[in-house]
N, C-alpha and C. Protein backbone atom coordinates (compact mmCIF):
# COMPACT_ATOMS: atom_id res chain seq x y z
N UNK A 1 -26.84 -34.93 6.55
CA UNK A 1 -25.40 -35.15 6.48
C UNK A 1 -24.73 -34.44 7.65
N UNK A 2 -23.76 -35.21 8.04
CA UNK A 2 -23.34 -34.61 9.49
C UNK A 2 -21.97 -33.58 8.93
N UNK A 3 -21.87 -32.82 10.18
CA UNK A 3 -20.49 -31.33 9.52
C UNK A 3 -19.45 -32.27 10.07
N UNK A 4 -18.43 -31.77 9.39
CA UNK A 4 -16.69 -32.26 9.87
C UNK A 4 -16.89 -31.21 11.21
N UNK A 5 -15.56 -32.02 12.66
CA UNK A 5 -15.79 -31.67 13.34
C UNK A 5 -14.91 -30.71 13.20
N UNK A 6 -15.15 -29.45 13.04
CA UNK A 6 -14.12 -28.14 13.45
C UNK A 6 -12.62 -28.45 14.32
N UNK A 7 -12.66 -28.97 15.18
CA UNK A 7 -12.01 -29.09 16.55
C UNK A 7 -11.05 -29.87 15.77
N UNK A 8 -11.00 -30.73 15.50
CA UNK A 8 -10.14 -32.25 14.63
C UNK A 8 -8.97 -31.44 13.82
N UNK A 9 -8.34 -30.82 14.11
CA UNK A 9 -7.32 -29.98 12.87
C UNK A 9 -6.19 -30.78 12.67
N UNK A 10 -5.84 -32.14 13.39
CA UNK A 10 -4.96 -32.74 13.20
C UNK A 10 -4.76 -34.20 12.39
N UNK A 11 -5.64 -33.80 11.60
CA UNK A 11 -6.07 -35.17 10.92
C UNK A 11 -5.19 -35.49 9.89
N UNK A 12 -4.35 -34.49 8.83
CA UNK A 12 -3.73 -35.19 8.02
C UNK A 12 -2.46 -35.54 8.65
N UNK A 13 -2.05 -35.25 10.11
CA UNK A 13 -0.75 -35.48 10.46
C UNK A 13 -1.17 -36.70 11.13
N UNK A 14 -1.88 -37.54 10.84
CA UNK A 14 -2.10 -38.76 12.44
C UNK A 14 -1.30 -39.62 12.26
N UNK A 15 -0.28 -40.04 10.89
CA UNK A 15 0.91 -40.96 11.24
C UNK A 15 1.68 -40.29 12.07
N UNK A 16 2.22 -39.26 12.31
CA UNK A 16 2.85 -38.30 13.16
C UNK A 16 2.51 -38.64 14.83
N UNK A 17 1.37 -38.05 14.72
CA UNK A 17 0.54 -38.27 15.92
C UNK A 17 1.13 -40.01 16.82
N UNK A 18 0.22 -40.74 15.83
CA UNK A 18 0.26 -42.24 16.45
C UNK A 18 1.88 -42.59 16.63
N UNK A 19 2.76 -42.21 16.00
CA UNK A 19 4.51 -42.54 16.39
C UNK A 19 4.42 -41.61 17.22
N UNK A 20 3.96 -40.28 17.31
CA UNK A 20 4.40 -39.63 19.05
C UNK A 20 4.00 -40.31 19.92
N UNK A 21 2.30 -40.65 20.20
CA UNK A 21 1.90 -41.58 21.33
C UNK A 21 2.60 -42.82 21.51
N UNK A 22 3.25 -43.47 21.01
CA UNK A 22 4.04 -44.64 21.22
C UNK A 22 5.26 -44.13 21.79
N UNK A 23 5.97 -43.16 21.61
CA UNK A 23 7.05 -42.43 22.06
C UNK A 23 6.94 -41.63 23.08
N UNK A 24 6.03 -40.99 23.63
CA UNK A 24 5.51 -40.32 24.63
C UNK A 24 4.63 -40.44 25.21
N UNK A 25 4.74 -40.94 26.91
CA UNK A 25 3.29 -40.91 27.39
C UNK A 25 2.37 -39.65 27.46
N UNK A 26 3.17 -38.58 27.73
CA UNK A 26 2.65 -37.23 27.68
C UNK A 26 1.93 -36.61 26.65
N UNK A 27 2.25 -37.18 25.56
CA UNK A 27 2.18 -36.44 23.80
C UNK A 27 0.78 -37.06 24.37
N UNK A 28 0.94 -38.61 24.79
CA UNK A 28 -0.29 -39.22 24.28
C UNK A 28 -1.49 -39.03 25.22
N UNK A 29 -1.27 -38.68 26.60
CA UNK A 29 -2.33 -38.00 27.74
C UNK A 29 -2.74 -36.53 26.87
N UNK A 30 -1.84 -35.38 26.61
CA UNK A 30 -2.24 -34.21 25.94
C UNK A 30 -3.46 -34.58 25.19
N UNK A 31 -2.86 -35.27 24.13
CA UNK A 31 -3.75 -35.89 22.87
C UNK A 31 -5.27 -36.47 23.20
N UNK A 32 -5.15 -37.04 23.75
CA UNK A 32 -6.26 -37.55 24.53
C UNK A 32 -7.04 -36.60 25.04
N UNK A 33 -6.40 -35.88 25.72
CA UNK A 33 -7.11 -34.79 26.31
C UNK A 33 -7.94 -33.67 25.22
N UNK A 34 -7.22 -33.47 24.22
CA UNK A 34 -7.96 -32.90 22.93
C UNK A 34 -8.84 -33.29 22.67
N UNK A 35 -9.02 -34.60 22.42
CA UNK A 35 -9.44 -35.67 21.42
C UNK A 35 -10.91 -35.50 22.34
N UNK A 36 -10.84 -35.91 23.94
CA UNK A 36 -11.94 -35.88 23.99
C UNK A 36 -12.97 -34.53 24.46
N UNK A 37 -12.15 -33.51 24.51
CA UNK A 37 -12.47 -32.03 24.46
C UNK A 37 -13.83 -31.92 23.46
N UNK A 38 -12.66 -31.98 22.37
CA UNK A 38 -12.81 -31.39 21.20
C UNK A 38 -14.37 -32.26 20.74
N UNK A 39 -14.53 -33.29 21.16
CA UNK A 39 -15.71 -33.96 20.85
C UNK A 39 -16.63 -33.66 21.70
N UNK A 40 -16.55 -33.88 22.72
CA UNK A 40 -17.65 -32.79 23.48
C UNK A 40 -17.93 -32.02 23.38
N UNK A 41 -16.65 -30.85 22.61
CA UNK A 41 -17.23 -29.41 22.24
C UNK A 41 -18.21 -29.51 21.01
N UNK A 42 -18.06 -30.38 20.36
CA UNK A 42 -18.51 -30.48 19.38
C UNK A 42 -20.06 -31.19 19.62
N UNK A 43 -19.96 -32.22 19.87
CA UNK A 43 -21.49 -32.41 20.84
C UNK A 43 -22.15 -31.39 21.63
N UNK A 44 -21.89 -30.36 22.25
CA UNK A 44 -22.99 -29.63 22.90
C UNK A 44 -22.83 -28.15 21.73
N UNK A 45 -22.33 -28.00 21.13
CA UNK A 45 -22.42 -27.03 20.13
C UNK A 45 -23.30 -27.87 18.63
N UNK A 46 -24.09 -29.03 19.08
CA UNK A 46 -24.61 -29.79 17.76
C UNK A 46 -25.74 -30.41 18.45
N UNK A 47 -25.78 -30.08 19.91
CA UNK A 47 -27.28 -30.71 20.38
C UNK A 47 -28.18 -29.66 20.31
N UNK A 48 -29.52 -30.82 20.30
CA UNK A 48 -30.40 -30.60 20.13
C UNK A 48 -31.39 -30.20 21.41
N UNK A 49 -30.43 -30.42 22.87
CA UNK A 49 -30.82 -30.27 23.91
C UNK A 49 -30.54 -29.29 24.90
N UNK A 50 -30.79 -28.96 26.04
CA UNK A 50 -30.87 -27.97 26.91
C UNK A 50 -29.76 -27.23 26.44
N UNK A 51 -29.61 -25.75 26.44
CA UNK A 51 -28.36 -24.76 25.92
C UNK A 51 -27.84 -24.83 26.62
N UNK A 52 -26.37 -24.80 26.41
CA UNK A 52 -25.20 -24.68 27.09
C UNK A 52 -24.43 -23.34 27.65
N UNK A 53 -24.36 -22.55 28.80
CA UNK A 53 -23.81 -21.34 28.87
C UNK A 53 -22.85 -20.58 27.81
N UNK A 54 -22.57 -19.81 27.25
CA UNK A 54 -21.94 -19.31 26.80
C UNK A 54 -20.52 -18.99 27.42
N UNK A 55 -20.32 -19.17 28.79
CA UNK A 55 -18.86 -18.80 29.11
C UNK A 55 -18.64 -20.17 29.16
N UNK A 56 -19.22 -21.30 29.19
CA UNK A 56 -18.75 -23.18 29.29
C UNK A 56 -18.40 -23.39 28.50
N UNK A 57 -18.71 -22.97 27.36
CA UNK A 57 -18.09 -22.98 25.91
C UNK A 57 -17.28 -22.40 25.37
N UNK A 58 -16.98 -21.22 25.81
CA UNK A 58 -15.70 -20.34 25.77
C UNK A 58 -14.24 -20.47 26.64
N UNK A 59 -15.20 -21.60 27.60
CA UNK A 59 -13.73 -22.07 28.52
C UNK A 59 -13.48 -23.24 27.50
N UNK A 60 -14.45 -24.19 27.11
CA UNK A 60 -13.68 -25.23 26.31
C UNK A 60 -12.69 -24.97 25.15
N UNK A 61 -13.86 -23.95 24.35
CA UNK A 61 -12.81 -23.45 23.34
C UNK A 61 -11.47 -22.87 23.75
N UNK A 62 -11.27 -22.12 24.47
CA UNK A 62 -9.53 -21.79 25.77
C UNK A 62 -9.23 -22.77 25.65
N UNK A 63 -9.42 -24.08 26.03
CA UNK A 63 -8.80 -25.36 26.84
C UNK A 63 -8.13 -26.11 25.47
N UNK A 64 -9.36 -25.96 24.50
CA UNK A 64 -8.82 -26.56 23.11
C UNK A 64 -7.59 -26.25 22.28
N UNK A 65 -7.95 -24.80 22.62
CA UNK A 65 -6.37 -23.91 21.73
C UNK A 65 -5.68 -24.28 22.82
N UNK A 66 -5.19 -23.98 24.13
CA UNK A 66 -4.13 -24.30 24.69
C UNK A 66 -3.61 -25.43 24.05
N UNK A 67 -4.21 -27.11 24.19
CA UNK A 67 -3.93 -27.88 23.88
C UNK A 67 -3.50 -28.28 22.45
N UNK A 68 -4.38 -27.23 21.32
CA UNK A 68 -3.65 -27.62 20.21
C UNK A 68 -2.38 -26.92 19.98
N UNK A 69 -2.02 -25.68 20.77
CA UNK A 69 -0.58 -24.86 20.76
C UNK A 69 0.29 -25.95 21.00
N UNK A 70 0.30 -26.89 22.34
CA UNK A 70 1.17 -27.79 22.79
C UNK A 70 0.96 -29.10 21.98
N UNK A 71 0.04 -29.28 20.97
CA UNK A 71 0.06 -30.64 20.02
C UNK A 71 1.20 -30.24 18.75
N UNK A 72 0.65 -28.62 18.46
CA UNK A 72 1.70 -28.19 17.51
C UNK A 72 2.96 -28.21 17.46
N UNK A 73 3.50 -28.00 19.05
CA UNK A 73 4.43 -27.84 19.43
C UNK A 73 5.20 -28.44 19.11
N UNK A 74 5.20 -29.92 19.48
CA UNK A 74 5.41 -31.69 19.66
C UNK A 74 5.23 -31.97 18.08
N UNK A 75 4.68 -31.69 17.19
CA UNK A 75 4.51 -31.98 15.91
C UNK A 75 5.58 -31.39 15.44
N UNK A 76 5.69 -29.95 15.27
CA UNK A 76 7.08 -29.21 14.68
C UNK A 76 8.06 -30.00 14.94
N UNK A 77 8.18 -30.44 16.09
CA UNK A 77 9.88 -30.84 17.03
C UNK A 77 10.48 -32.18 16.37
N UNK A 78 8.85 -33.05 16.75
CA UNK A 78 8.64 -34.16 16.12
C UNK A 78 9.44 -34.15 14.53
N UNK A 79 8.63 -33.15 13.22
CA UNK A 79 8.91 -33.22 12.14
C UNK A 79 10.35 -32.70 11.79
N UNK A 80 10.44 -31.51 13.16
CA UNK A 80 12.15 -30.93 12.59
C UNK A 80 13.25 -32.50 12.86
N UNK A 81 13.00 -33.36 14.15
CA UNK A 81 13.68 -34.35 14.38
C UNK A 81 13.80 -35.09 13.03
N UNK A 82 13.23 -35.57 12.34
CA UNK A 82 12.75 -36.34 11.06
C UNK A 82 13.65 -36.32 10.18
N UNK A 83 13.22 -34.37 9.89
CA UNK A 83 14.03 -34.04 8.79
C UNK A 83 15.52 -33.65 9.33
N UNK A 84 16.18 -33.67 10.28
CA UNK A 84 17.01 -33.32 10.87
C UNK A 84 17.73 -35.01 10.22
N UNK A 85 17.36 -36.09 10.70
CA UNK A 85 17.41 -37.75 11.24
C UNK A 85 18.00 -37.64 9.11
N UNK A 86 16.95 -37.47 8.21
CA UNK A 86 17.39 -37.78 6.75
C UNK A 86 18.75 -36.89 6.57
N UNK A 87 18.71 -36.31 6.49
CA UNK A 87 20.11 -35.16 6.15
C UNK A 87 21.46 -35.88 6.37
């Protein structure tokens, strides 16, 4: 049985998500940029093949949090707009 991917923390917000990428090209390059991070990180931390340096992996993991700080970011703003929009 395969593990959930660690990296993926944005999964119960992806209606969120998919109306930002339609609204932002940026949200949606960032996103992307996670998306395929985070799967690579996750592939060489799950192979079965040649080891991967330990500081290559510690830069991805850096690269990942940066990017999920600035997904968070855009999500808050996103959700305060929302609830701001009902009121």
């Amino acid at each position: 049985m395969e593990r959930q991917n660690k990296y993926r923390k944005f999964q119960l917000q992806q209606k969120n998500i998919e109306a930002l990428e339609r609204e932002n090209s940026r949200f949606k390059r960032v996103y992307s940029e996670y998306e395929n991070i985070s799967d690579e990180l996750w592939n060489l931390e799950n192979s079965k093949n040649e080891p991967v340096p330990d500081d290559f992996i510690n830069a991805m993991i850096l690269q990942t949090s940066y990017l999920e700080d600035e997904i968070e970011d855009w999500l808050l703003q996103f959700n305060k707009n929302k609830t701001d929009i009902k009121q």
